[in-house]
C-alpha atoms as a PDB file:
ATOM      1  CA  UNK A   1     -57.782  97.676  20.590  1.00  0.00           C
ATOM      2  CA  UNK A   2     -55.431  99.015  17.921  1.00  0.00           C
ATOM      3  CA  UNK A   3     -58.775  99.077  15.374  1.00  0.00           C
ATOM      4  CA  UNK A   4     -60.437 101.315  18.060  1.00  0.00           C
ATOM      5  CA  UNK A   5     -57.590 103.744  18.665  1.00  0.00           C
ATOM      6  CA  UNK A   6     -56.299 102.316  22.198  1.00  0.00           C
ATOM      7  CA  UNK A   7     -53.389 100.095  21.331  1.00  0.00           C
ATOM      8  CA  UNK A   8     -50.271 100.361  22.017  1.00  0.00           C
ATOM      9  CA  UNK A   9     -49.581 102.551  19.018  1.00  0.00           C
ATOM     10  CA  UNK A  10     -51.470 105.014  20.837  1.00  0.00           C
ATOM     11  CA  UNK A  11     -50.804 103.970  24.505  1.00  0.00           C
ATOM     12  CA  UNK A  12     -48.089 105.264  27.019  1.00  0.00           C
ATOM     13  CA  UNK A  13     -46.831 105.640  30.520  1.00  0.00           C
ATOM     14  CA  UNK A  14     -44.134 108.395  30.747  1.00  0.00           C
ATOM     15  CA  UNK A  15     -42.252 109.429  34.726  1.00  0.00           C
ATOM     16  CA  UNK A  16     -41.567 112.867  33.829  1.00  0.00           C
ATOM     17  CA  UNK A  17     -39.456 114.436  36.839  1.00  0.00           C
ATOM     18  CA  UNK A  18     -42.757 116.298  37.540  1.00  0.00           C
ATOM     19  CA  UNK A  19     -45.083 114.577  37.007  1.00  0.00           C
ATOM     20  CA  UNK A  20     -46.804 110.445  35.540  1.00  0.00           C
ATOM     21  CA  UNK A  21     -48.009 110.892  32.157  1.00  0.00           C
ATOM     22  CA  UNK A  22     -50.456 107.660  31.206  1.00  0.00           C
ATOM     23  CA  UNK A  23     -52.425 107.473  28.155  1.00  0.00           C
ATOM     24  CA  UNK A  24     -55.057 105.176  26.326  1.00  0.00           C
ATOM     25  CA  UNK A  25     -55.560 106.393  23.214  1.00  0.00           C
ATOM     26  CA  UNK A  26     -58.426 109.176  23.448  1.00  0.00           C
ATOM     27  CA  UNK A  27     -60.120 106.812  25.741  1.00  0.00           C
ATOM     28  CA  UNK A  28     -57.463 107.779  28.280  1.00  0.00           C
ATOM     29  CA  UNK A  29     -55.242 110.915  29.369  1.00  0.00           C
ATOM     30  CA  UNK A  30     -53.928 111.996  32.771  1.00  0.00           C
ATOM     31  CA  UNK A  31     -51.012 114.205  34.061  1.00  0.00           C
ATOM     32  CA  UNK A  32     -50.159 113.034  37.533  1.00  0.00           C
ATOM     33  CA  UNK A  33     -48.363 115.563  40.019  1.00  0.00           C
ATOM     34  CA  UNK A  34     -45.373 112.979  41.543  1.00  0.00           C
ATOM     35  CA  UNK A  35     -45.789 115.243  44.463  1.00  0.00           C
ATOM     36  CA  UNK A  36     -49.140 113.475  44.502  1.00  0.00           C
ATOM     37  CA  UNK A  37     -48.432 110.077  44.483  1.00  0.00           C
ATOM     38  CA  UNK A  38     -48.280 108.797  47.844  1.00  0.00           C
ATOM     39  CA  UNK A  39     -47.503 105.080  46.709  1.00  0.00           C
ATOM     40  CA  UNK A  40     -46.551 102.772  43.832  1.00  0.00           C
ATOM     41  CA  UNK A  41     -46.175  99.163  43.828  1.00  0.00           C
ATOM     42  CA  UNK A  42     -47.047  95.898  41.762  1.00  0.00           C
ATOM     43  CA  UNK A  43     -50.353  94.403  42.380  1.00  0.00           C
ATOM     44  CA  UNK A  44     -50.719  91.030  42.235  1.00  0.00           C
ATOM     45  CA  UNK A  45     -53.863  91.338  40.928  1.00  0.00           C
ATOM     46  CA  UNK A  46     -55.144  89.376  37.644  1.00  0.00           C
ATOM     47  CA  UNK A  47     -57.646  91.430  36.357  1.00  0.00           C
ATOM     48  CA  UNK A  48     -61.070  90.605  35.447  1.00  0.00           C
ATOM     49  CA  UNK A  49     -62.415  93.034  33.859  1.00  0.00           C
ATOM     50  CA  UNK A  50     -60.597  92.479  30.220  1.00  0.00           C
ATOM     51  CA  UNK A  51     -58.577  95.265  28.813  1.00  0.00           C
ATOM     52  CA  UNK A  52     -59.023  99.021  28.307  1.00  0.00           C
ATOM     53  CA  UNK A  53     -60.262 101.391  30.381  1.00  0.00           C
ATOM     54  CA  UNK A  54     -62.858 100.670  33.540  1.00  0.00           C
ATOM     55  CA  UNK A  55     -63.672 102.225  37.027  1.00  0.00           C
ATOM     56  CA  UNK A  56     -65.471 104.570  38.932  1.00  0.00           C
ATOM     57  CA  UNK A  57     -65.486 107.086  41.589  1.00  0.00           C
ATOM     58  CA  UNK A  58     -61.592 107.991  41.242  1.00  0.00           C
ATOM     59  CA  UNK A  59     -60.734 104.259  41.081  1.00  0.00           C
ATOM     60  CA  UNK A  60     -59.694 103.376  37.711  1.00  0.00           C
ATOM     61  CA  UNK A  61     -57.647 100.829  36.033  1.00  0.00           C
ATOM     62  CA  UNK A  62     -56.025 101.307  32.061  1.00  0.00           C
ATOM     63  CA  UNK A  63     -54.507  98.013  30.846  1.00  0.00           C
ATOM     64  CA  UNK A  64     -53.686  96.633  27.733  1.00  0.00           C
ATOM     65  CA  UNK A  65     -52.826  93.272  29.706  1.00  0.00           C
ATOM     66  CA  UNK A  66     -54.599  91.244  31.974  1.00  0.00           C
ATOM     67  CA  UNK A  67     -51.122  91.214  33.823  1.00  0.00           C
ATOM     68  CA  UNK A  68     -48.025  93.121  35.167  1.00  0.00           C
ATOM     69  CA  UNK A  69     -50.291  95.563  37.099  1.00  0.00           C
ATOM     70  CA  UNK A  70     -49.035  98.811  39.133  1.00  0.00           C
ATOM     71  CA  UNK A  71     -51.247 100.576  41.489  1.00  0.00           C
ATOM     72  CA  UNK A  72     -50.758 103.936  41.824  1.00  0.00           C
ATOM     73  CA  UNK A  73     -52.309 105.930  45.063  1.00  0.00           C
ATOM     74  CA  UNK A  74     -52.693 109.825  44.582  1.00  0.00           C
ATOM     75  CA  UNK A  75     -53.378 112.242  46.972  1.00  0.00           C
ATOM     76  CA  UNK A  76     -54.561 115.185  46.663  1.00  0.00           C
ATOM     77  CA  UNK A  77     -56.559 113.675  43.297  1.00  0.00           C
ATOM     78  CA  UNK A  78     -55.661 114.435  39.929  1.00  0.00           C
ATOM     79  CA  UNK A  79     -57.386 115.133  37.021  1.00  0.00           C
ATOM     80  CA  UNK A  80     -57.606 112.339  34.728  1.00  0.00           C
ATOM     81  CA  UNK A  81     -59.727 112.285  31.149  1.00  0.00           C
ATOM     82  CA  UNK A  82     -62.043 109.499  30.479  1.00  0.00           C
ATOM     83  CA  UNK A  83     -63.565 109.531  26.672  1.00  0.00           C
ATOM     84  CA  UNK A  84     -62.831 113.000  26.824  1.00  0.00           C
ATOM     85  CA  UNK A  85     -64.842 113.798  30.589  1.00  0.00           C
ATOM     86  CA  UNK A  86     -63.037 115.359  33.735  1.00  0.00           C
ATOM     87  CA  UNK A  87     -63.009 112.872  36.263  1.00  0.00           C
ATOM     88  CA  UNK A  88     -60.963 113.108  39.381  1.00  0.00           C
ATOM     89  CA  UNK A  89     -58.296 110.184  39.888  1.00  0.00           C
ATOM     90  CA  UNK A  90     -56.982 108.871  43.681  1.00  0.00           C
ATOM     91  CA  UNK A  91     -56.060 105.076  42.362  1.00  0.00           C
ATOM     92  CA  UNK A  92     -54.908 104.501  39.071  1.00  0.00           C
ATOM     93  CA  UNK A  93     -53.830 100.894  38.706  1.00  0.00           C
ATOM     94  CA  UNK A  94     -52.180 100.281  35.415  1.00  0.00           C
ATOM     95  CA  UNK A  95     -50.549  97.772  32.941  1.00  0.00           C
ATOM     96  CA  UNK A  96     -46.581  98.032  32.411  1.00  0.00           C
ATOM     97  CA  UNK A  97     -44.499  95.580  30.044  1.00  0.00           C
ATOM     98  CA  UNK A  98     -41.851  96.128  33.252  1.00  0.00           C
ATOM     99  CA  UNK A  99     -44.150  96.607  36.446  1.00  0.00           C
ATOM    100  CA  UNK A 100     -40.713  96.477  38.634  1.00  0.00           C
ATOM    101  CA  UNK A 101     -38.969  99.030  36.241  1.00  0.00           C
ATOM    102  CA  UNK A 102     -42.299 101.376  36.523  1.00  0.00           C
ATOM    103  CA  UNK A 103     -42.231 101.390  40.544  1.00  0.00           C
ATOM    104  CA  UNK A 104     -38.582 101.875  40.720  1.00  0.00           C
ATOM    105  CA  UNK A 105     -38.921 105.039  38.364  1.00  0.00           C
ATOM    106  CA  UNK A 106     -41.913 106.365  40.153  1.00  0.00           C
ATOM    107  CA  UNK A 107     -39.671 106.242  43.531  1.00  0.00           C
ATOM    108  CA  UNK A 108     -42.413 105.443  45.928  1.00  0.00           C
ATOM    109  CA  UNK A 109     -42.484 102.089  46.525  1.00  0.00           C
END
């Protein structure tokens, strides 16, 4: 991942107190409103799909781990960037080296 920009060099999560910052590298930006986000919690999930950046149809997951996923439900949608293309966001379910620590500072779990 590092090789093609999207390690964790290049990768964050920030809880501003306005809003959830999460990027991939450039395959991955979005800016979400915490006014937004109607719920945050870990998922139990294991995903299948490998790591980096996959979904569809304002469903997407970023993870740099098959693990230690947090879903994130947004409503009214934000604006997310995938490889650079507007795409509207209303679950974003990503990976967090402290998936507890992420929920707690997003407030709405």
């Amino acid at each position: 991942m590092t090789l093609l920009g999207l390690g964790p060099g290049f990768s964050h999560i920030e809880v501003a107190p306005a809003e959830v910052i999460v990027n991939m590298g450039w395959g991955w930006r979005t800016k979400i409103p915490r006014a937004s986000i109607r719920r945050a919690y870990e998922d139990q999930m294991r995903t299948g799909y490998g790591i980096g950046v996959h979904g569809w149809r304002g469903r997407y997951l970023v993870n740099g781990s098959m693990t230690g996923i947090v879903t994130i439900e947004i409503d009214p949608p934000a604006r997310g960037l995938l490889l650079g293309l507007p795409v509207k966001v209303t679950v974003l379910q990503v990976s967090a080296e402290d998936p507890s620590g992420l929920v707690a500072a997003i407030g709405k779990g």
